[in-house]
C-alpha atoms as a PDB file:
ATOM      1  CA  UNK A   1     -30.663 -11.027 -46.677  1.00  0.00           C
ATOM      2  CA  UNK A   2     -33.581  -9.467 -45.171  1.00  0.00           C
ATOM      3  CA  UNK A   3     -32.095  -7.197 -42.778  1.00  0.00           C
ATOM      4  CA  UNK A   4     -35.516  -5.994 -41.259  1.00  0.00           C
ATOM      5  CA  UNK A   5     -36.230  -8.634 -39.114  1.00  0.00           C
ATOM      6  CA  UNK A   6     -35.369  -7.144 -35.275  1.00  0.00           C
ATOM      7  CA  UNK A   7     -33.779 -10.491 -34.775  1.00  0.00           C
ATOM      8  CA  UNK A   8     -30.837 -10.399 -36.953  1.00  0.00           C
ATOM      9  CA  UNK A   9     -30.546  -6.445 -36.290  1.00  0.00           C
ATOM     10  CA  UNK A  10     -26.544  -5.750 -35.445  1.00  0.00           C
ATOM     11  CA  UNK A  11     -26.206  -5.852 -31.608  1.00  0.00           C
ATOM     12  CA  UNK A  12     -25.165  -2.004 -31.047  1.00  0.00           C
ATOM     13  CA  UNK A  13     -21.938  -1.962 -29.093  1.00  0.00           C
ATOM     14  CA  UNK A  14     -21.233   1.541 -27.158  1.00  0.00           C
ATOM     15  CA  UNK A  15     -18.462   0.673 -24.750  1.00  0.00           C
ATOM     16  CA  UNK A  16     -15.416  -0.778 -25.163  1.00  0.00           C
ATOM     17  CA  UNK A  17     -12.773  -1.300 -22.417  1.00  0.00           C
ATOM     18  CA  UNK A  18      -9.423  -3.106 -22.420  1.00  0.00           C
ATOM     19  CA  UNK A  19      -7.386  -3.558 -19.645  1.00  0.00           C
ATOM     20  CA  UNK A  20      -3.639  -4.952 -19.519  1.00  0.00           C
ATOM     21  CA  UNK A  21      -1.735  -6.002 -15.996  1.00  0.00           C
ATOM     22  CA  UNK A  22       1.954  -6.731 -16.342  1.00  0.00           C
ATOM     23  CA  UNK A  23       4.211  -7.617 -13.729  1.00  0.00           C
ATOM     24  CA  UNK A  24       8.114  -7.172 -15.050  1.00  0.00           C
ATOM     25  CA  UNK A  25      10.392 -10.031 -14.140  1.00  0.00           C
ATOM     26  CA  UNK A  26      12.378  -9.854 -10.246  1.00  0.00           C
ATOM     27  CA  UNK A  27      13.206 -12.167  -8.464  1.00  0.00           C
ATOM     28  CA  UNK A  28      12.765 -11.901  -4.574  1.00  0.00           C
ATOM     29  CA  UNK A  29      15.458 -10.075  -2.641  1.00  0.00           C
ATOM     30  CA  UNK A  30      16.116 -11.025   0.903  1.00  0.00           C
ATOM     31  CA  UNK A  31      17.036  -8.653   3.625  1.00  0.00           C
ATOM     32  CA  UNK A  32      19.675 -10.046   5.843  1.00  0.00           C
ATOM     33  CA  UNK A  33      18.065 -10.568   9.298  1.00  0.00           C
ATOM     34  CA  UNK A  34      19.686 -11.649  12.838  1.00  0.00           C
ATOM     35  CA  UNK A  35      18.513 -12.930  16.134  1.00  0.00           C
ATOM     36  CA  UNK A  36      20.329 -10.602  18.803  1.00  0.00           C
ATOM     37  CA  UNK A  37      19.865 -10.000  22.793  1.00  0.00           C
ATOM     38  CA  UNK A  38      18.469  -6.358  23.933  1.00  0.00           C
ATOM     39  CA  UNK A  39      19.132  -5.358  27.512  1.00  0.00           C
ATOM     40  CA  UNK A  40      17.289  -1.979  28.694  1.00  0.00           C
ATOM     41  CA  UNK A  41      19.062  -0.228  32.131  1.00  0.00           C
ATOM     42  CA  UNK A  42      17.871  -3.845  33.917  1.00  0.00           C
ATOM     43  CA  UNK A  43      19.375  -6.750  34.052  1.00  0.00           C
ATOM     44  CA  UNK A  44      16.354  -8.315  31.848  1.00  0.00           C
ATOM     45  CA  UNK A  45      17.190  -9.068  28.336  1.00  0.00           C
ATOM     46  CA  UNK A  46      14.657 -10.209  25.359  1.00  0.00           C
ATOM     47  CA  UNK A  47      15.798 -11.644  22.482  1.00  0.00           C
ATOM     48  CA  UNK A  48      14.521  -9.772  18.973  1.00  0.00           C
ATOM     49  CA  UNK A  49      15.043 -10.178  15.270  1.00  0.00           C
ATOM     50  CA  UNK A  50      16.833  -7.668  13.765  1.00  0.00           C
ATOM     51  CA  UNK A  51      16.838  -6.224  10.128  1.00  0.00           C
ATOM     52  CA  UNK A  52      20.228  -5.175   9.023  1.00  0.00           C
ATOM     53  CA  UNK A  53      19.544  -2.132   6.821  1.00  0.00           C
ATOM     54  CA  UNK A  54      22.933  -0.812   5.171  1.00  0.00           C
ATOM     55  CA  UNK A  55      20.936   2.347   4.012  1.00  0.00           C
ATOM     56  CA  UNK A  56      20.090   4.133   7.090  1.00  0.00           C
ATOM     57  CA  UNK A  57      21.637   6.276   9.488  1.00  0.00           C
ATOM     58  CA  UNK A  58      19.198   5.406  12.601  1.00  0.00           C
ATOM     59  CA  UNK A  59      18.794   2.848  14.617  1.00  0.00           C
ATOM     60  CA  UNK A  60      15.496   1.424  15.182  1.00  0.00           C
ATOM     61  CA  UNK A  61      12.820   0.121  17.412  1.00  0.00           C
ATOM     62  CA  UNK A  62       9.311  -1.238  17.741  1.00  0.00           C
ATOM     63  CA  UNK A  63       7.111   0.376  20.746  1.00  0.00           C
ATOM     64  CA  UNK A  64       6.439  -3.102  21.319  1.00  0.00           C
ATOM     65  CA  UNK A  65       9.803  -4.593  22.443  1.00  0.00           C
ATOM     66  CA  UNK A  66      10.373  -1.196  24.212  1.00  0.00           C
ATOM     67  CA  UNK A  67       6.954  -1.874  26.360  1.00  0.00           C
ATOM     68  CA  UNK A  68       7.956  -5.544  26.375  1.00  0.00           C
ATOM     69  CA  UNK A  69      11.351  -4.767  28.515  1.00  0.00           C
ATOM     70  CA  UNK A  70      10.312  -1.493  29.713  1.00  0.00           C
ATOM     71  CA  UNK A  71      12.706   0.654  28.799  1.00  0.00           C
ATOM     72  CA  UNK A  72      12.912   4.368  29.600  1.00  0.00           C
ATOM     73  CA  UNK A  73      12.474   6.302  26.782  1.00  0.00           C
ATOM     74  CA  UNK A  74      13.246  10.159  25.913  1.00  0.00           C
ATOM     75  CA  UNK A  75      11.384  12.625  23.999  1.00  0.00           C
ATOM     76  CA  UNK A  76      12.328  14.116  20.830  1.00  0.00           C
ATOM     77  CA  UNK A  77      11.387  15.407  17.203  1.00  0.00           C
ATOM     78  CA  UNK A  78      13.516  13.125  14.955  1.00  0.00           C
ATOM     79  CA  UNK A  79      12.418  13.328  11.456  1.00  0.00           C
ATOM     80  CA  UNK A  80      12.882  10.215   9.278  1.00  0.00           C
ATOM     81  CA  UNK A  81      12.481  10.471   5.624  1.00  0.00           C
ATOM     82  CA  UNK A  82      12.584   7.718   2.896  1.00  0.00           C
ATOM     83  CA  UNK A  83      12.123   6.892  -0.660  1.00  0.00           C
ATOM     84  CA  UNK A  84      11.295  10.123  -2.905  1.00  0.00           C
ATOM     85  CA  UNK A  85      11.491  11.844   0.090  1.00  0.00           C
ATOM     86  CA  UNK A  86       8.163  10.250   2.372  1.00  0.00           C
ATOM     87  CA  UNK A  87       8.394  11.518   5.940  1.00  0.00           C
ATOM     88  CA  UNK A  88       7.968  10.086   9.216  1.00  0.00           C
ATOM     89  CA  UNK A  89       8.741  11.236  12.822  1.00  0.00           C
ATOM     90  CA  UNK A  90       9.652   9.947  16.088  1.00  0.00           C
ATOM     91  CA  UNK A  91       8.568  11.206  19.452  1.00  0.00           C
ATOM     92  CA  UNK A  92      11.124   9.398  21.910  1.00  0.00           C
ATOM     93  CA  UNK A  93      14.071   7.545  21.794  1.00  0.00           C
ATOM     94  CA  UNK A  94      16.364   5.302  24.356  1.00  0.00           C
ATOM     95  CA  UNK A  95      19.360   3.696  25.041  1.00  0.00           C
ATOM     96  CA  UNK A  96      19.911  -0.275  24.628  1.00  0.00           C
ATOM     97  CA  UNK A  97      22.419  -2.546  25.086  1.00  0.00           C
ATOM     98  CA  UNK A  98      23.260  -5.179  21.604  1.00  0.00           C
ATOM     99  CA  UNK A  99      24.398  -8.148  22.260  1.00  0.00           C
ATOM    100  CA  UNK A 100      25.446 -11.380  20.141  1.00  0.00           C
ATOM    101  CA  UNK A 101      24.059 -14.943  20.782  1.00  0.00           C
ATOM    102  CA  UNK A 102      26.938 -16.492  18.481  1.00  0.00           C
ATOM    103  CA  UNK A 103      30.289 -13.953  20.061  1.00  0.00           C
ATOM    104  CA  UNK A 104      31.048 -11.345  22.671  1.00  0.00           C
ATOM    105  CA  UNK A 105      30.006  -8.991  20.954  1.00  0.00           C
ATOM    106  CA  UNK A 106      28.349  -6.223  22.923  1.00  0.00           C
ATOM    107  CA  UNK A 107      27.255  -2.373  21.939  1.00  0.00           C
ATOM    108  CA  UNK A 108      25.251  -0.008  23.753  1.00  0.00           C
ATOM    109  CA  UNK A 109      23.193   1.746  20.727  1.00  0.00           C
ATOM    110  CA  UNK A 110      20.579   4.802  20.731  1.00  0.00           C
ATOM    111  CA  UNK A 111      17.282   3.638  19.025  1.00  0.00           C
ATOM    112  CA  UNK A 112      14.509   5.705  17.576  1.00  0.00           C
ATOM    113  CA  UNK A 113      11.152   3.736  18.626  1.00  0.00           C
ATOM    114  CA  UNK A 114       8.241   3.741  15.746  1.00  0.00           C
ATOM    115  CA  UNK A 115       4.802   2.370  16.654  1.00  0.00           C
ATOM    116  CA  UNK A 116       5.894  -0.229  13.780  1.00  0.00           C
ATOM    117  CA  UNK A 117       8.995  -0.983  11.252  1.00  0.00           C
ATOM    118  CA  UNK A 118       8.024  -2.718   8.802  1.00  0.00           C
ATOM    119  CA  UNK A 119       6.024  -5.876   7.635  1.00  0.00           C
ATOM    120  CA  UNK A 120       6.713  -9.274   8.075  1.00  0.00           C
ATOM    121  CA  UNK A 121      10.586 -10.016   6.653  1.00  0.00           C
ATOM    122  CA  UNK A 122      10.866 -12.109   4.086  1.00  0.00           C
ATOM    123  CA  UNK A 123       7.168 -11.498   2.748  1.00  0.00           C
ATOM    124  CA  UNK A 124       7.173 -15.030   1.228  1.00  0.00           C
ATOM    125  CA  UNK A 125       8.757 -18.502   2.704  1.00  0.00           C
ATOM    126  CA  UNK A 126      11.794 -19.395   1.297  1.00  0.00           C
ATOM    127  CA  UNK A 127      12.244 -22.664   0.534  1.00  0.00           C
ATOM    128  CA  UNK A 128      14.772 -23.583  -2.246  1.00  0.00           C
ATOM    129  CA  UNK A 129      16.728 -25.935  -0.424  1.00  0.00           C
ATOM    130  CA  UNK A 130      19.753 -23.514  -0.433  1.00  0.00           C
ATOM    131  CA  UNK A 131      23.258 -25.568   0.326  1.00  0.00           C
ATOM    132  CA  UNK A 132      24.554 -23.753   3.204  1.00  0.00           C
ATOM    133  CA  UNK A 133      27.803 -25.799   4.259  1.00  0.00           C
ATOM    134  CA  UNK A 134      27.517 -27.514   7.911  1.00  0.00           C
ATOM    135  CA  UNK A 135      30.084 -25.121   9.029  1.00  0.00           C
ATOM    136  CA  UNK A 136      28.103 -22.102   8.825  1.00  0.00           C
ATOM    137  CA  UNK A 137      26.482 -21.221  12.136  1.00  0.00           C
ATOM    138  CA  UNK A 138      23.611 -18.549  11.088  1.00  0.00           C
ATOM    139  CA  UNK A 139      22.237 -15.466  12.815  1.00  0.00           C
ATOM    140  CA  UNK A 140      19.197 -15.964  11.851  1.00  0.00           C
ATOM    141  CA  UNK A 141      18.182 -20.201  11.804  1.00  0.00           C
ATOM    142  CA  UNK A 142      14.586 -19.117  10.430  1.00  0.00           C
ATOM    143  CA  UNK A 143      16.105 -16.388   7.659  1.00  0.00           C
ATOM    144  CA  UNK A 144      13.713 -18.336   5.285  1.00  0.00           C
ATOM    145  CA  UNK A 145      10.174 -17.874   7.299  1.00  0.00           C
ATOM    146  CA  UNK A 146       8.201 -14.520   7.673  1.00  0.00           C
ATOM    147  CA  UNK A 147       8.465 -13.128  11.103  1.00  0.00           C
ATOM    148  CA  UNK A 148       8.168  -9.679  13.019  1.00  0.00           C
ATOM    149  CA  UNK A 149      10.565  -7.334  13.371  1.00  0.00           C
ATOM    150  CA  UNK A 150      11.515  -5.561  16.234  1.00  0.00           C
ATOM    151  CA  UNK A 151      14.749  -3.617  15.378  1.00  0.00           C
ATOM    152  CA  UNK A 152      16.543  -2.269  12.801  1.00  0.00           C
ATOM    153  CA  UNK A 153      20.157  -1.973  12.594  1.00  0.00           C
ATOM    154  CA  UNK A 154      21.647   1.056  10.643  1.00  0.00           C
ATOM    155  CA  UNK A 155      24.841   1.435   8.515  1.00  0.00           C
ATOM    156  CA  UNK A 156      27.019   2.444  11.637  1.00  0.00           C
ATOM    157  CA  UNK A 157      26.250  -0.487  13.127  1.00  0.00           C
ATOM    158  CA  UNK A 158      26.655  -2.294  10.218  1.00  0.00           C
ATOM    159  CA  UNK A 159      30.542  -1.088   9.975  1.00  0.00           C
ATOM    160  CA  UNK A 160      30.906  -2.937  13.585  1.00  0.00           C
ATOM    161  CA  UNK A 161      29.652  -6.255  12.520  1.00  0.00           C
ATOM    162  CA  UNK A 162      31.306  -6.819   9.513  1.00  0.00           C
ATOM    163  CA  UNK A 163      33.887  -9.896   9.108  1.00  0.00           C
ATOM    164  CA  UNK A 164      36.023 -11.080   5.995  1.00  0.00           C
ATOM    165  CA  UNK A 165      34.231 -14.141   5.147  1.00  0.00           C
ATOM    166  CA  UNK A 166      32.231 -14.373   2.078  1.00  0.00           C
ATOM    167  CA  UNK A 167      30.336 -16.866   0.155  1.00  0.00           C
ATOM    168  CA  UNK A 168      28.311 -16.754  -2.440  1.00  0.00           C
ATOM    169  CA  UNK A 169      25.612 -20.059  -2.880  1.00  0.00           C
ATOM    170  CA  UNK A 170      25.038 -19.583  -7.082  1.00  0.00           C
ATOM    171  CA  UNK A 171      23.244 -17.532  -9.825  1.00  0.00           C
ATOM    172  CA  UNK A 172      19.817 -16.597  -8.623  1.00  0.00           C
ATOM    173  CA  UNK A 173      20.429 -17.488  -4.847  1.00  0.00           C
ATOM    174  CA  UNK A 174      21.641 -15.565  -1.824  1.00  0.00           C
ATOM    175  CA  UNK A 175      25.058 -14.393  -0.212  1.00  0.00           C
ATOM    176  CA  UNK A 176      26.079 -15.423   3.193  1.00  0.00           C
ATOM    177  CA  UNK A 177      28.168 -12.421   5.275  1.00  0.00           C
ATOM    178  CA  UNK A 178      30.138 -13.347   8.342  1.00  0.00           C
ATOM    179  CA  UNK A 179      29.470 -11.049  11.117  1.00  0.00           C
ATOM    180  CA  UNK A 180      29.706 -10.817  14.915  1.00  0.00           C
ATOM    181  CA  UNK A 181      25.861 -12.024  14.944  1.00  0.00           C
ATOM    182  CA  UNK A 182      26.770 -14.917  12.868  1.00  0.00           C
ATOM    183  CA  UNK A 183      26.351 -15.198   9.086  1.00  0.00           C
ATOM    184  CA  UNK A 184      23.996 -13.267   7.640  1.00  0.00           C
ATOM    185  CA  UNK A 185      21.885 -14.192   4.232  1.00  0.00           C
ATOM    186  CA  UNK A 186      20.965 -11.837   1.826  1.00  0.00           C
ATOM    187  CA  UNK A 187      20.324 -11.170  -2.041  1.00  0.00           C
ATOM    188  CA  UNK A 188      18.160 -12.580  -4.827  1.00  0.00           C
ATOM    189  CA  UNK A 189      16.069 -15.589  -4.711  1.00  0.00           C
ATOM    190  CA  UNK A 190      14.625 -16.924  -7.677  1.00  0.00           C
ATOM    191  CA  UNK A 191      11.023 -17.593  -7.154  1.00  0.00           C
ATOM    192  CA  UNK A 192       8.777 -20.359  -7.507  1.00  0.00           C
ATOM    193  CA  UNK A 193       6.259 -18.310  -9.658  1.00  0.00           C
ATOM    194  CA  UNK A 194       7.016 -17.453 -13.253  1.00  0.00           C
ATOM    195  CA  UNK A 195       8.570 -14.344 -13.146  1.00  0.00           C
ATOM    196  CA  UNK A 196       6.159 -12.406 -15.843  1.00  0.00           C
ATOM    197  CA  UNK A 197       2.724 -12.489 -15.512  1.00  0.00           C
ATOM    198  CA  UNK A 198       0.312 -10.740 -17.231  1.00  0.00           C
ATOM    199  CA  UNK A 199      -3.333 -10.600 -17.994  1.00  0.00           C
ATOM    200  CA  UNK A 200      -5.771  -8.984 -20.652  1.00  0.00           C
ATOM    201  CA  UNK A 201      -9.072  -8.026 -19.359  1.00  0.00           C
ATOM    202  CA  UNK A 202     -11.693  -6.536 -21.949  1.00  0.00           C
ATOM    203  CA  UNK A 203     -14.858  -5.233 -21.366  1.00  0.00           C
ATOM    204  CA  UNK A 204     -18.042  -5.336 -23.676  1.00  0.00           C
ATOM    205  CA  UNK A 205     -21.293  -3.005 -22.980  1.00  0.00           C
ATOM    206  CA  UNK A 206     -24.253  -3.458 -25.095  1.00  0.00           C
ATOM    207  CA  UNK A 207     -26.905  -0.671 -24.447  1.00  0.00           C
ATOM    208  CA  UNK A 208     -30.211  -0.547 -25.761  1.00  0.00           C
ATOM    209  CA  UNK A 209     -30.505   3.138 -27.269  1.00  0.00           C
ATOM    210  CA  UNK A 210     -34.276   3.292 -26.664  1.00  0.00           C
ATOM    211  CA  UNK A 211     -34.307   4.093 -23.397  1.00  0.00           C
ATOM    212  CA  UNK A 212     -32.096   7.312 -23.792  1.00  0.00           C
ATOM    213  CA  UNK A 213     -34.333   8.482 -26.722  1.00  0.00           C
ATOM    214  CA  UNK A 214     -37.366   8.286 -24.952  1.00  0.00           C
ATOM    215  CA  UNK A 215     -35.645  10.578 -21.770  1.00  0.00           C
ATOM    216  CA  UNK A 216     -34.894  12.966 -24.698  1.00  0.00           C
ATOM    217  CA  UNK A 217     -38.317  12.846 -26.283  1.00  0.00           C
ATOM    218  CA  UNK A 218     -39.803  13.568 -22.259  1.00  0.00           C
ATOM    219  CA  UNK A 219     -37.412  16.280 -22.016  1.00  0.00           C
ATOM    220  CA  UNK A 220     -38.133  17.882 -25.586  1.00  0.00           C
ATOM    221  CA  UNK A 221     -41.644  17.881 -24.982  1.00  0.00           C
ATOM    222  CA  UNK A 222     -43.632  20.468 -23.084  1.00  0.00           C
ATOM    223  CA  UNK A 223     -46.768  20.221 -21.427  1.00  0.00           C
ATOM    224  CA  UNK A 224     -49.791  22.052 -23.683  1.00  0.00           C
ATOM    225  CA  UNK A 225     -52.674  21.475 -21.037  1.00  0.00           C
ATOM    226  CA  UNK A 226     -53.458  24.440 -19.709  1.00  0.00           C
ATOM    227  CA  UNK A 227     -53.359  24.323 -15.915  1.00  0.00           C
ATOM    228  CA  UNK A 228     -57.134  24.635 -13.763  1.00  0.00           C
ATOM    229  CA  UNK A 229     -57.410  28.180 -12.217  1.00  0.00           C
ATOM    230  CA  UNK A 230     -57.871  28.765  -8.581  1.00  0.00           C
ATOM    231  CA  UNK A 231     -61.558  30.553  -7.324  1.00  0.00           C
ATOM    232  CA  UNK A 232     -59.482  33.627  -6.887  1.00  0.00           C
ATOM    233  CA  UNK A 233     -58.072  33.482 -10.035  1.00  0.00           C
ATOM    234  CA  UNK A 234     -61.213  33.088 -11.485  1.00  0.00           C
ATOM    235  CA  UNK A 235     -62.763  35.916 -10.065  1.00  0.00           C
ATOM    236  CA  UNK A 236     -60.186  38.093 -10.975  1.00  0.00           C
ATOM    237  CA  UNK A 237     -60.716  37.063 -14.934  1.00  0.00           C
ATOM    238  CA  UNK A 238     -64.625  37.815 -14.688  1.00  0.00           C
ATOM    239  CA  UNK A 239     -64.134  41.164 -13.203  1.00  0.00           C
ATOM    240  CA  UNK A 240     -61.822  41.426 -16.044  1.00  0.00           C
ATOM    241  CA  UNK A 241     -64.243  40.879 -18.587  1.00  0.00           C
ATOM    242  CA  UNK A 242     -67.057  42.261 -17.000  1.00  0.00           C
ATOM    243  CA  UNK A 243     -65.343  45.907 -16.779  1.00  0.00           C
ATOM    244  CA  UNK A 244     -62.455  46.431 -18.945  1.00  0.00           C
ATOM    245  CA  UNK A 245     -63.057  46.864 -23.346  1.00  0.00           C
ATOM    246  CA  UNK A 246     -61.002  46.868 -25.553  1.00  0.00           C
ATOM    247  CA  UNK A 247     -61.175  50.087 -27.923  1.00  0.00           C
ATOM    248  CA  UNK A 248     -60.796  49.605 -31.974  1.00  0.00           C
ATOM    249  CA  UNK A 249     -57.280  51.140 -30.967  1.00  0.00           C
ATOM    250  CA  UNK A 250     -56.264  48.626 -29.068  1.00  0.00           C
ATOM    251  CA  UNK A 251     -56.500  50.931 -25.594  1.00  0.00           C
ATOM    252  CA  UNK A 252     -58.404  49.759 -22.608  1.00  0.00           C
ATOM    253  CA  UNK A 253     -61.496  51.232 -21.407  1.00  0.00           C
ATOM    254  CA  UNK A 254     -62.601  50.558 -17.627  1.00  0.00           C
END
C-alpha cells in the first residue's frame, strides 16, 4: 500500500488521558434525630429538631433558634475540634431548658451556639417502607425527610435519655432506641442506588505537529537585513571615512 498519500497518513496521537471514578459500596447511615421543646429564661418555648450525637462532649446550637427565642447568650473562647483534628470555635454560649414532647422529661443544658451545625439530616429521603410496629410512638415522625437542624445533643445528654427497649427492624435497615424523647431511629439503610458505581473516562488529543515546527523554525531563524541608519548615524560613518585610514599595519591614521 501506497503509504504517501496524506490521506491514509497515521493520525499522530500525542495525548493520552484515562480517568477512573469509583465509589466503594455503603449503604446510608442515619443519625438518630428528635423533635424536643427549648425554653430560654422566658416563658416562650420553640420546638427544634435535635441531632443526637453520641460522640461529642458539647452541646449545641444554631444562632438561628437562639435569635428565634432570644436567648441571652455569654461570651467565650470554646474550641471545638473534629475529625483528624479540624478546628472550630465558639464565641458565646447560654443556658436552655430541654424538654420532651412524648414524657416529663425536663433538663436545663449549656449550649455552645455555631452560626450553623450541620447540613440537612438525613441528606437523602428515606423511603423503604420500614415496619415500625403501631406501638412505637417516635421522636422524630419525619426521621425519614431532610430537615434543618437546630441542636445537637452530646454524649452526656445522651446517658440521660437512654431507656432499655431495643429493636432492631432487619439486615440493612435501622435500629429503633427508646428514650425519654421517644424512640429514636438510627443505623444503615440500604439504598435505592446500586451501591458501586464507577466510570472510565479517556481522553484522546490529536495535534497537528506543523504548527509547533514552524514556531521553532521562526525562533531558529534570525533576521539578516541589515537595519536603515538614522541621519546621525550616517553622518557619523562619512566623517569616518572621510578622515580616518587604515595603515598596511592595520593602525588607524586620523
Amino acid at each position: 500500500m501506497d503509504t504517501s498519500d496524506p490521506n491514509l497518513q497515521t493520525p499522530m496521537i500525542n495525548k493520552v488521558s484515562a480517568l477512573t471514578l469509583s465509589q466503594p459500596p455503603n449503604p446510608y447511615v442515619l443519625l438518630p434525630t428528635a423533635i424536643v421543646a427549648i425554653q430560654g429564661q422566658t416563658a416562650r418555648r420553640e420546638n427544634c429538631r435535635a441531632v443526637i450525637d453520641l460522640g461529642s462532649q458539647l452541646n449545641l446550637m444554631s444562632r438561628r433558634m437562639v435569635d428565634q427565642l432570644a436567648i441571652p447568650t455569654f461570651s467565650t473562647s470554646q474550641g471545638i475540634s473534629g475529625i483528624e483534628e479540624t478546628a472550630q470555635g465558639s464565641s458565646s454560649w447560654a443556658r436552655v431548658r430541654l424538654s420532651s414532647l412524648r414524657s416529663n422529661f425536663q433538663k436545663e443544658i449549656v449550649v455552645f451556639i455555631l452560626p450553623r451545625l450541620t447540613k440537612n439530616q438525613p441528606s437523602e429521603s428515606i423511603d423503604e417502607g420500614l415496619s415500625i410496629p403501631s406501638t412505637v410512638v417516635l421522636a422524630d415522625p419525619e426521621f425519614g425527610q431532610p430537615g434543618s437542624i437546630d441542636l445537637l445533643l452530646g454524649a452526656e445528654v445522651y446517658s440521660r435519655l437512654i431507656r432499655p427497649g431495643l429493636i432492631g427492624l432487619g439486615d440493612d435497615k435501622p435500629t429503633l432506641q427508646e428514650t425519654t424523647l421517644g424512640w429514636i431511629v438510627f443505623g444503615a439503610v440500604r439504598r435505592r442506588v446500586p451501591a458501586a458505581m464507577a466510570g472510565n473516562v479517556m481522553t484522546i488529543t490529536r495535534e497537528d505537529p506543523l504548527p509547533a515546527l514552524e514556531k521553532f523554525w521562526k525562533l531558529d531563524t534570525f533576521n539578516t537585513e541589515v537595519p536603515a541608519m538614522t541621519v546621525q548615524e550616517r553622518l557619523c560613518e562619512e566623517h569616518f571615512l572621510s578622515n580616518v585610514q587604515i595603515c598596511p599595519d592595520q593602525r588607524l591614521m586620523v
